[in-house]
Protein backbone atom coordinates (compact mmCIF):
# COMPACT_ATOMS: atom_id res chain seq x y z
CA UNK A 1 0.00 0.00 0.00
CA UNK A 2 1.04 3.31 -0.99
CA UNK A 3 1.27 5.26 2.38
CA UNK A 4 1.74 8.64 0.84
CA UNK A 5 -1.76 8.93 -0.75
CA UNK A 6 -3.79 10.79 1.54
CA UNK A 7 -7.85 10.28 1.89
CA UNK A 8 -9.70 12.61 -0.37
CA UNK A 9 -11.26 15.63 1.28
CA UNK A 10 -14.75 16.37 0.89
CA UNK A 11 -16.26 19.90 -0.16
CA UNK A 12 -16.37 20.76 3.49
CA UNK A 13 -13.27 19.70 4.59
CA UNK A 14 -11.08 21.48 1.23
CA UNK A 15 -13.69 24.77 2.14
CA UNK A 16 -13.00 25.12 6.16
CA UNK A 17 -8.58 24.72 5.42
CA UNK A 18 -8.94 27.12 2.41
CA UNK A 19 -11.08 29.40 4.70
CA UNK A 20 -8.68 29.26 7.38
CA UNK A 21 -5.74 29.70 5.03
CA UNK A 22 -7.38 32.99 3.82
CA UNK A 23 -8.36 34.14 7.39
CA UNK A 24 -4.57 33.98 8.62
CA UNK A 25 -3.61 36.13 5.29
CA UNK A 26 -6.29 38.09 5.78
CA UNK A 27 -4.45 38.98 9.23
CA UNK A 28 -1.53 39.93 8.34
CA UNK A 29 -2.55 41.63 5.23
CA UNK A 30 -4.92 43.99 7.28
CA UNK A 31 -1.90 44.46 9.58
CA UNK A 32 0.37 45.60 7.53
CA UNK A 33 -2.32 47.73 5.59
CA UNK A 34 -2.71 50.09 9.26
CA UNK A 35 1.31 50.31 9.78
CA UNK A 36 1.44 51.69 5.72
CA UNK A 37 -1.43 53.70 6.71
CA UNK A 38 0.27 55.24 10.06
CA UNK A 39 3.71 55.50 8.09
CA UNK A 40 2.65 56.65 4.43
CA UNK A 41 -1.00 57.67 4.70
CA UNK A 42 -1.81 55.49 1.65
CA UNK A 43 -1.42 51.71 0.60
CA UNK A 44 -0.71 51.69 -3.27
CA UNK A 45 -2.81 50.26 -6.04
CA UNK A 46 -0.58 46.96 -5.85
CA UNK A 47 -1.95 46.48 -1.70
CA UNK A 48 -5.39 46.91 -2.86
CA UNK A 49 -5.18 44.75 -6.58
CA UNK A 50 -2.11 42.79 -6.97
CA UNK A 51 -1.90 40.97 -3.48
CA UNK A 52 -5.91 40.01 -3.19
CA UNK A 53 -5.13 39.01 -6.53
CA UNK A 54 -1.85 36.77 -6.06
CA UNK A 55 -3.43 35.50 -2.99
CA UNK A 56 -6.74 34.17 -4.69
CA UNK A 57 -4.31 32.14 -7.27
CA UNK A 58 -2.42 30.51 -4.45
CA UNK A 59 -6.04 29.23 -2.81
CA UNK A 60 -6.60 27.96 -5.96
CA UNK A 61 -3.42 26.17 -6.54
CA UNK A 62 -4.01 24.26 -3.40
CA UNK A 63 -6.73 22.47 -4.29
CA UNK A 64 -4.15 20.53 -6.42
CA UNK A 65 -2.22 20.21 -3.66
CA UNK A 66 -2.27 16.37 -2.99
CA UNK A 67 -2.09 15.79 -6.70
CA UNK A 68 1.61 17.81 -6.66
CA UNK A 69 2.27 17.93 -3.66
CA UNK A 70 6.07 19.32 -3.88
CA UNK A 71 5.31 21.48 -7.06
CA UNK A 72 2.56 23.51 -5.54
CA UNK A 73 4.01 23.95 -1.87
CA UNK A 74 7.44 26.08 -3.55
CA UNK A 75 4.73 27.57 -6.14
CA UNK A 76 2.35 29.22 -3.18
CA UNK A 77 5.45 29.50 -0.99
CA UNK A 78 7.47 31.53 -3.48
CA UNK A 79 4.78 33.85 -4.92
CA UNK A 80 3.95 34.66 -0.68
CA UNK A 81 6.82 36.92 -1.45
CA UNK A 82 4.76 39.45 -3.36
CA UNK A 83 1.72 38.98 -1.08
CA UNK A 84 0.95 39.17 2.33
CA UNK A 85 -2.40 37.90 1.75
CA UNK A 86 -1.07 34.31 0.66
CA UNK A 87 0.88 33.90 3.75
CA UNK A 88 -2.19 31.71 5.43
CA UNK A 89 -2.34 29.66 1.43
CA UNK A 90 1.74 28.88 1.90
CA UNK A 91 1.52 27.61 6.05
CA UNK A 92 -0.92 25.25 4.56
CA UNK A 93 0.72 24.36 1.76
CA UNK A 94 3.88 23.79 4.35
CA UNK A 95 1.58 21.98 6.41
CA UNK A 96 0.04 19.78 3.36
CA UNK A 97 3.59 19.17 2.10
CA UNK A 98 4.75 18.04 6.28
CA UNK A 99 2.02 15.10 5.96
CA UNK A 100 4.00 13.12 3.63
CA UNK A 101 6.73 13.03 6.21
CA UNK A 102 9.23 13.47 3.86
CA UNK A 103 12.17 15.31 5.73
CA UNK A 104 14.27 16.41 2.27
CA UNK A 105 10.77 17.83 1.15
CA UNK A 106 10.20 19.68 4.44
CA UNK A 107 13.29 21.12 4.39
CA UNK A 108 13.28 22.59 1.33
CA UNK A 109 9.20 23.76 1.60
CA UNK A 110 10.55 25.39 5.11
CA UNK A 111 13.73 27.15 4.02
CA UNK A 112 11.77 28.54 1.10
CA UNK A 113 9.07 29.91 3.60
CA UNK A 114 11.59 31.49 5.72
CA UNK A 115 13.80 32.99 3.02
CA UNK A 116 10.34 34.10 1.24
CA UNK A 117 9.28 36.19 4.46
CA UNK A 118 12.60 38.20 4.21
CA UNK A 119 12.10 39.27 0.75
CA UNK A 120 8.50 39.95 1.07
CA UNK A 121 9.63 42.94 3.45
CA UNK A 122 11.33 45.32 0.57
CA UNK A 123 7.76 44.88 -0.99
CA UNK A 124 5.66 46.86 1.61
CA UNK A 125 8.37 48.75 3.30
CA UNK A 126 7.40 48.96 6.62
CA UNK A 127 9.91 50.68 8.59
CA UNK A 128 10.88 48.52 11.86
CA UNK A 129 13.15 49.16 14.70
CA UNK A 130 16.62 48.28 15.17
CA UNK A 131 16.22 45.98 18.12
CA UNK A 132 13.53 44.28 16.32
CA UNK A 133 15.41 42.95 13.24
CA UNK A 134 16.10 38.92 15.22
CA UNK A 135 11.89 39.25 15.13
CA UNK A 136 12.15 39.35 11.21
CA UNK A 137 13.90 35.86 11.48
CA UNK A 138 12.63 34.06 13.98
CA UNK A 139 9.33 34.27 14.18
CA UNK A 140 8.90 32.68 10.37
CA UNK A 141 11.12 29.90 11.51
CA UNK A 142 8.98 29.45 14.42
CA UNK A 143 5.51 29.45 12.34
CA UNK A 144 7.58 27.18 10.21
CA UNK A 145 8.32 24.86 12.68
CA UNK A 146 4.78 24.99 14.17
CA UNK A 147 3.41 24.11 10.44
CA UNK A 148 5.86 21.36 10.36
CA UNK A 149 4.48 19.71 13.75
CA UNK A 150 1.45 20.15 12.93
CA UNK A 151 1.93 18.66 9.30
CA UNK A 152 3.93 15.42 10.96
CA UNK A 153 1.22 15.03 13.75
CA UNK A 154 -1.49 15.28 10.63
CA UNK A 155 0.71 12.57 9.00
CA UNK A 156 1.14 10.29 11.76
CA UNK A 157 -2.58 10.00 12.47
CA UNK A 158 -3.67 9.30 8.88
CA UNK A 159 -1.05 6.32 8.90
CA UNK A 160 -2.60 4.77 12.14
CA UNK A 161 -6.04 5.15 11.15
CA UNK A 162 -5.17 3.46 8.39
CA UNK A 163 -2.95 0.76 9.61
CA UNK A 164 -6.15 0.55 12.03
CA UNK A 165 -8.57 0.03 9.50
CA UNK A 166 -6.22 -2.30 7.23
CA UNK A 167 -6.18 -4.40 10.54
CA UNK A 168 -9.68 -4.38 11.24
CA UNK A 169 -10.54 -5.48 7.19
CA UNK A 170 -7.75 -8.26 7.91
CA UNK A 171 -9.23 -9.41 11.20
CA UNK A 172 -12.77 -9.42 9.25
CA UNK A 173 -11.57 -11.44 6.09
CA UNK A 174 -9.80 -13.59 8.81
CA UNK A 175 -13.28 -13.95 10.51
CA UNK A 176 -15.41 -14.58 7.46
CA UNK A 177 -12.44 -17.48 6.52
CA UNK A 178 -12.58 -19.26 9.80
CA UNK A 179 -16.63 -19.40 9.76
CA UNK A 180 -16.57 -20.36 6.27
CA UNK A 181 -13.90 -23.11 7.37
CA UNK A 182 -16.07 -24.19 10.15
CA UNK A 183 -18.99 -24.92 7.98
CA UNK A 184 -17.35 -26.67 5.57
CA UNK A 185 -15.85 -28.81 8.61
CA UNK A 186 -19.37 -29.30 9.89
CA UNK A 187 -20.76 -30.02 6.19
CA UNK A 188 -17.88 -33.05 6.05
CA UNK A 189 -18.52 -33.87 9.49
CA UNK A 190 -22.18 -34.53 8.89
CA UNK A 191 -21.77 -35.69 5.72
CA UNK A 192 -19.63 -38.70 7.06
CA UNK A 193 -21.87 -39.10 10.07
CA UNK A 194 -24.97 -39.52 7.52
CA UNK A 195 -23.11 -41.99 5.08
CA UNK A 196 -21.97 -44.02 8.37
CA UNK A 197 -25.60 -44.43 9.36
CA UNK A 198 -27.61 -44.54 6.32
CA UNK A 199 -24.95 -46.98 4.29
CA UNK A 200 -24.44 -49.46 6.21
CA UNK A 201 -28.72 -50.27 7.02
CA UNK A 202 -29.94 -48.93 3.21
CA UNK A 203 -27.39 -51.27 2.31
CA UNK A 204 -29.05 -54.76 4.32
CA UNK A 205 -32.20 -53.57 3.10
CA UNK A 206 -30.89 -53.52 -0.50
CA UNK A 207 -29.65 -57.00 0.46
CA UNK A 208 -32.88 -58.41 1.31
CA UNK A 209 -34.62 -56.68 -1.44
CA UNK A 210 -32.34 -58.32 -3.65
CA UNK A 211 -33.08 -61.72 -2.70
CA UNK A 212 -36.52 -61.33 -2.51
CA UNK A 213 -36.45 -60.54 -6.63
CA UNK A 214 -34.08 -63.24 -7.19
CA UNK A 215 -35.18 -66.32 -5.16
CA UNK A 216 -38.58 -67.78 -6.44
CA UNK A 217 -38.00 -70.97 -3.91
CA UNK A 218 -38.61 -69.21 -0.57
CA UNK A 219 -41.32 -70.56 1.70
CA UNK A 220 -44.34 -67.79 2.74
CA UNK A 221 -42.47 -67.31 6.14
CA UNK A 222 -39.14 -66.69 4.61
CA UNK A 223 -40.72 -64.03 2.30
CA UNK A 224 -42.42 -62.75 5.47
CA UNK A 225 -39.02 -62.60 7.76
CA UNK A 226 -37.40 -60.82 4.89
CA UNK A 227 -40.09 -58.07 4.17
CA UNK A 228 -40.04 -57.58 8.18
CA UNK A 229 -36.27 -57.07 7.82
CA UNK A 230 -36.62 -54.57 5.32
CA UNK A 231 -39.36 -52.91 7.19
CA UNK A 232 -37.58 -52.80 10.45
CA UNK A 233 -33.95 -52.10 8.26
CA UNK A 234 -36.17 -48.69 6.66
CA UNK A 235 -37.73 -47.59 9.91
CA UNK A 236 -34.36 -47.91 11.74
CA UNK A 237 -32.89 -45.97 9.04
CA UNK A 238 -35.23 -43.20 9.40
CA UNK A 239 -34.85 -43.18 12.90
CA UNK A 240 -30.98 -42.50 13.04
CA UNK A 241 -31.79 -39.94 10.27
CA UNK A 242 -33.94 -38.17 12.58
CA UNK A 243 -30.97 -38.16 14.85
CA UNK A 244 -28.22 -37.01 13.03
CA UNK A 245 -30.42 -34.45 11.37
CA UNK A 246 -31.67 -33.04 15.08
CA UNK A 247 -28.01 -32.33 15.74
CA UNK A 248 -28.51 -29.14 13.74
CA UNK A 249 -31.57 -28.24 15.23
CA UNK A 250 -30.33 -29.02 18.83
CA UNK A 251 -30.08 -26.53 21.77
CA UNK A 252 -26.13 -25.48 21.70
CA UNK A 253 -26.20 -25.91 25.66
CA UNK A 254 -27.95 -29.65 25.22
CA UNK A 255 -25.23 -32.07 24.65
CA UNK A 256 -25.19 -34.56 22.07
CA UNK A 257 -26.70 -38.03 21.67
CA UNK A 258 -23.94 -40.73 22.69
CA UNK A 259 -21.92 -42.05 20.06
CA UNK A 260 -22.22 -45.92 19.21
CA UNK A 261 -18.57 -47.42 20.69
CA UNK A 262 -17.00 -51.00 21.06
CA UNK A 263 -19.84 -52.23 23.34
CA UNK A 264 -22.24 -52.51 20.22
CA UNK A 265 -20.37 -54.36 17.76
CA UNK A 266 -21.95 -57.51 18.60
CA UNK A 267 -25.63 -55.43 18.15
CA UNK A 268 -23.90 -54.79 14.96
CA UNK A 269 -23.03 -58.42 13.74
CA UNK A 270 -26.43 -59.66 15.11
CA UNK A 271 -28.31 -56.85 13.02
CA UNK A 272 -25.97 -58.28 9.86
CA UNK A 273 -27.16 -61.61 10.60
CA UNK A 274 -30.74 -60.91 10.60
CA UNK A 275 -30.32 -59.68 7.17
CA UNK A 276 -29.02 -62.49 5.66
CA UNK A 277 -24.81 -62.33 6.14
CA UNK A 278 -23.12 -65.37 7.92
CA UNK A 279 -21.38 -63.20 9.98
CA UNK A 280 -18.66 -64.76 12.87
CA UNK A 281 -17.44 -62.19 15.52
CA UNK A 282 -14.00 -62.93 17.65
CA UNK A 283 -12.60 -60.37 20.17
CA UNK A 284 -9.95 -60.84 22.78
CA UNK A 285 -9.69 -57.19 23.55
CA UNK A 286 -8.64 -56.95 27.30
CA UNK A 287 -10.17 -53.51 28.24
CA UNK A 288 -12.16 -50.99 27.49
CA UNK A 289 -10.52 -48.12 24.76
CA UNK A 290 -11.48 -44.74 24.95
CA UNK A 291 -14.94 -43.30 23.30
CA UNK A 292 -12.97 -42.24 20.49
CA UNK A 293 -10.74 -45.35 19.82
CA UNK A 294 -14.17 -46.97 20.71
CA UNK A 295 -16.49 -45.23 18.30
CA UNK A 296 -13.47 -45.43 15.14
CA UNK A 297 -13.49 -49.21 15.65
CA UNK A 298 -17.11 -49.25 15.50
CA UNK A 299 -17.01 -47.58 12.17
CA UNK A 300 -14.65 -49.86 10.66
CA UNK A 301 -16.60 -52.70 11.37
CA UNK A 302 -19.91 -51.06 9.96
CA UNK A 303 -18.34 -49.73 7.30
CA UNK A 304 -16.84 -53.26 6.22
CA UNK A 305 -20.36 -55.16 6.92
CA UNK A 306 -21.50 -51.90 4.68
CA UNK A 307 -19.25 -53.22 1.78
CA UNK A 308 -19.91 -56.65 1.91
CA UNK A 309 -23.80 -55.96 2.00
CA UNK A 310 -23.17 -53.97 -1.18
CA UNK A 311 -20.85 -56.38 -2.98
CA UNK A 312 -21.02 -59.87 -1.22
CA UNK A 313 -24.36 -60.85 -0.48
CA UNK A 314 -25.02 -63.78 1.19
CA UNK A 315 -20.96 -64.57 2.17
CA UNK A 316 -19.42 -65.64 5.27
CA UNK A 317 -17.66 -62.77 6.97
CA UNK A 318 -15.59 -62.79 9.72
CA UNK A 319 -15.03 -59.95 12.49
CA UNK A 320 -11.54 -59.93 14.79
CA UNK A 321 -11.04 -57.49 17.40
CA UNK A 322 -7.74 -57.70 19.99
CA UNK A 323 -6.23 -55.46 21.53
CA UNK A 324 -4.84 -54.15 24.92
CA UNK A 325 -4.08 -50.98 26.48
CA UNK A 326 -1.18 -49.42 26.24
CA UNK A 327 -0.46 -51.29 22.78
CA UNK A 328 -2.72 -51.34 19.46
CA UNK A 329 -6.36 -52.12 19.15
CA UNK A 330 -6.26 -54.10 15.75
CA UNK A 331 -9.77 -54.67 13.61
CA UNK A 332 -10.53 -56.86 10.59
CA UNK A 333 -13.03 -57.27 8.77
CA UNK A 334 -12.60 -60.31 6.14
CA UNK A 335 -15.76 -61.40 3.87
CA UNK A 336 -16.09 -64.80 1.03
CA UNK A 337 -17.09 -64.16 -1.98
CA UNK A 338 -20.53 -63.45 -2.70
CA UNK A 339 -23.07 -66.23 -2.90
CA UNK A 340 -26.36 -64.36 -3.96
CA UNK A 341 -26.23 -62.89 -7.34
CA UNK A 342 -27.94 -58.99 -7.06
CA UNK A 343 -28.08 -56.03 -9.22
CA UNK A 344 -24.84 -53.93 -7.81
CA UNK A 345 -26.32 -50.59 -5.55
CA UNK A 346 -24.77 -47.13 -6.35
CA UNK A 347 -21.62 -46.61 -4.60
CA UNK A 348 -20.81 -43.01 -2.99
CA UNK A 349 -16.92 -43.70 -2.99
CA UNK A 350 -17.17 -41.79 -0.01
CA UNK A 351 -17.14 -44.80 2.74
CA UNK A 352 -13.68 -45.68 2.82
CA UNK A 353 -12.74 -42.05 2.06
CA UNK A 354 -14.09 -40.95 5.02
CA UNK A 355 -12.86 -44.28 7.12
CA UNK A 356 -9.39 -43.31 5.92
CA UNK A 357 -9.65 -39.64 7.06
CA UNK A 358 -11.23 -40.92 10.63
CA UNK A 359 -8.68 -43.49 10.99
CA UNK A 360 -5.53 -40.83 10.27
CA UNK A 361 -6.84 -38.58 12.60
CA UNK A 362 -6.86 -41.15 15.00
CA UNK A 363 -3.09 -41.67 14.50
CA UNK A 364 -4.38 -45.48 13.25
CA UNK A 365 -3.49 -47.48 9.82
CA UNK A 366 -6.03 -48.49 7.34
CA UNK A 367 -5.50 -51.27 4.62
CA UNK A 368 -8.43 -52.54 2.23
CA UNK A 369 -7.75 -55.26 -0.28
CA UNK A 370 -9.21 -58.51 -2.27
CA UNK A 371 -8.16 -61.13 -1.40
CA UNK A 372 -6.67 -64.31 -3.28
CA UNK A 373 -10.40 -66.31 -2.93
CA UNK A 374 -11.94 -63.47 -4.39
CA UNK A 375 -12.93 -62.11 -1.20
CA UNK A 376 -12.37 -59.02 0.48
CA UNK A 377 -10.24 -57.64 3.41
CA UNK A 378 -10.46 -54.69 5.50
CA UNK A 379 -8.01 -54.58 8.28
CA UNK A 380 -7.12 -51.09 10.69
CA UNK A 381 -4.90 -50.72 13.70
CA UNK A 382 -5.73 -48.46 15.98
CA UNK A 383 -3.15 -46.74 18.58
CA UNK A 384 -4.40 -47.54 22.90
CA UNK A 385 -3.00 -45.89 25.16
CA UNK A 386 -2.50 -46.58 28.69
CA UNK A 387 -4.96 -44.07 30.40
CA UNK A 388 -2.42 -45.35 34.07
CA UNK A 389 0.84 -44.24 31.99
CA UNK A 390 -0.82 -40.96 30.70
CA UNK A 391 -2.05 -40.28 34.36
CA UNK A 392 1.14 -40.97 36.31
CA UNK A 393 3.09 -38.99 33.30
């Protein structure tokens, strides 16, 4: 950013500096008008025309001022010299000229206001005492110098505010990227929660709905257990719908539903059964893991039931879980080939995606394969840690 441009002044702001330019002129010029008249008894034609007149053009050439800024300051400065009436237009030019905080600039602006006020005395020759000759010279410097502080103290404020309001547009584009980070977060988050739900029991009742269609040989109460499972598999479905979809509507001070954990894998494989996978569950895990080691082990397992629903009806699939604490909490999920030929469901992609993300941020390893038989194998490990190690750490 280009620090020297200064904000543009409205009509107001350019009218009160150019009126109080012209009031300080107007000062001096009347001054000097009643020691001519006490001294001379007239003022001259060039008192009365030539300085209103020089004046008015040096008012004018400040409204360029910001535009050229150096050129205009030594234009108003220098033609102060034939009129006492500009003196007010060439302080502010000196005091315009200060903002940009440019010391060689100042310097020269200054020296040319000083050296102007000496040579503007042979003009109107207004006879002063001896004693007072120092006054001649130092009080321009010291109007000088007040212009300048004033000029640098002008300067120094318009940097702030704007550093200020650069900071406050940076915090606010900050502010708008962090929400709009969050919501994608939550978006994925729910996304992921809905495809770990909905998957894995749309995907039994596509199961049973397949072999229902294919299987002409089933008995009345085989039909009927299967159109029960895919009424119980729908309304189930809806029902942890319902449940991820109230998250959004919940009460920010209610917490959340429980998460399904370790505990209800075997709900898990008995729910697979029911819906027509051979399905053989073996754990030796010594210990309970934490909710979230807990809850991205139950995910693995739904997700590979989920899969072989999808792609292996009807095989044999086997479920390991062992583990202890302090060590690794290893899952696999291993499936036969299929034994049911269905019509293949849509497939999201999304499933092992997501399993892969979980499991990472987890600090876990994923690994998804066929398998020589034709089968399919989904294996994970899973870091446990030794809540008594972290505690007495």
């Amino acid at each position: 950013m280009n620090t020297d441009v200064a904000p543009r002044l409205g009509w107001w702001q350019q009218t009160w500096r150019l009126g109080a330019a012209a009031a300080v002129g107007i000062l001096l010029w009347l001054s000097i008008g009643v020691l001519l008249r006490g001294q001379t008894d007239e003022t001259g034609s060039w008192f009365v025309i030539g300085d209103p007149l020089v004046a008015v053009g040096c008012l004018t050439a400040l409204l360029w001022r910001r535009r050229f800024p150096l050129a205009v300051a030594m234009t108003v400065v220098i033609a102060s010299t034939a009129s006492a009436l500009a003196s007010g237009a060439a302080i502010l030019a000196l005091i315009s000229i200060s903002t940009r905080r440019r010391p060689v600039e100042i310097a020269v602006v200054a020296l040319a206001l000083v050296t102007a006020s000496q040579f503007a005395g042979g003009l109107y020759p207004v006879q002063s005492p001896p004693s007072l000759l120092w006054y001649q010279l130092a009080l321009p410097a010291l109007i000088a110098g007040i212009a300048v502080a004033t000029g640098m103290a002008i300067g120094a404020r318009r940097v702030e505010v704007r550093s200020l309001r650069d900071r406050a547009e940076s915090a606010e584009r900050e502010q708008t990227a962090r929400a709009a980070q969050a919501r994608a977060l939550e978006r994925n988050r729910i996304a992921r929660e809905m495809h770990d739900v909905l998957a894995h029991r749309i995907s039994l009742v596509a199961m049973q709905a397949g072999v229902l269609d294919h299987r002409d040989d089933l008995t009345a109460e085989e039909n009927r257990v299967l159109v029960r499972g895919i009424a119980d598999g729908s309304h189930q479905a809806l029902e942890e719908l319902r449940d991820v979809l109230g998250v959004l509507r919940a009460d920010p001070d209610r917490p959340e539903p429980p998460q399904p954990s370790l505990d209800r894998i075997p709900e898990l494989a008995a729910d697979a059964r029911t819906s027509g996978l051979d399905v053989t569950l073996t754990t030796t895990v010594a210990g309970t893991p934490s909710d979230a080691v807990g809850r991205t082990c139950y995910r693995i397992v739904q997700e590979g039931l989920t899969n072989a629903a999808k792609h292996a009806p009807g095989a044999h699939v086997r479920i390991t879980l062992e583990g202890t604490a302090g060590g690794d909490l290893s899952v696999g999920v291993h499936n036969s080939p299929a034994t049911t030929a269905t019509a293949q469901p849509p497939t999201s992609g999304f499933g092992l995606l997501g399993l892969t993300e979980r499991i990472s941020l987890a600090g876990g390893e994923l690994s998804h394969h066929p398998t020589p038989d034709n089968g399919y194998s989904l294996t994970a490990r899973l870091p446990w840690p030794n809540p008594t190690h972290e505690k007495r750490v």
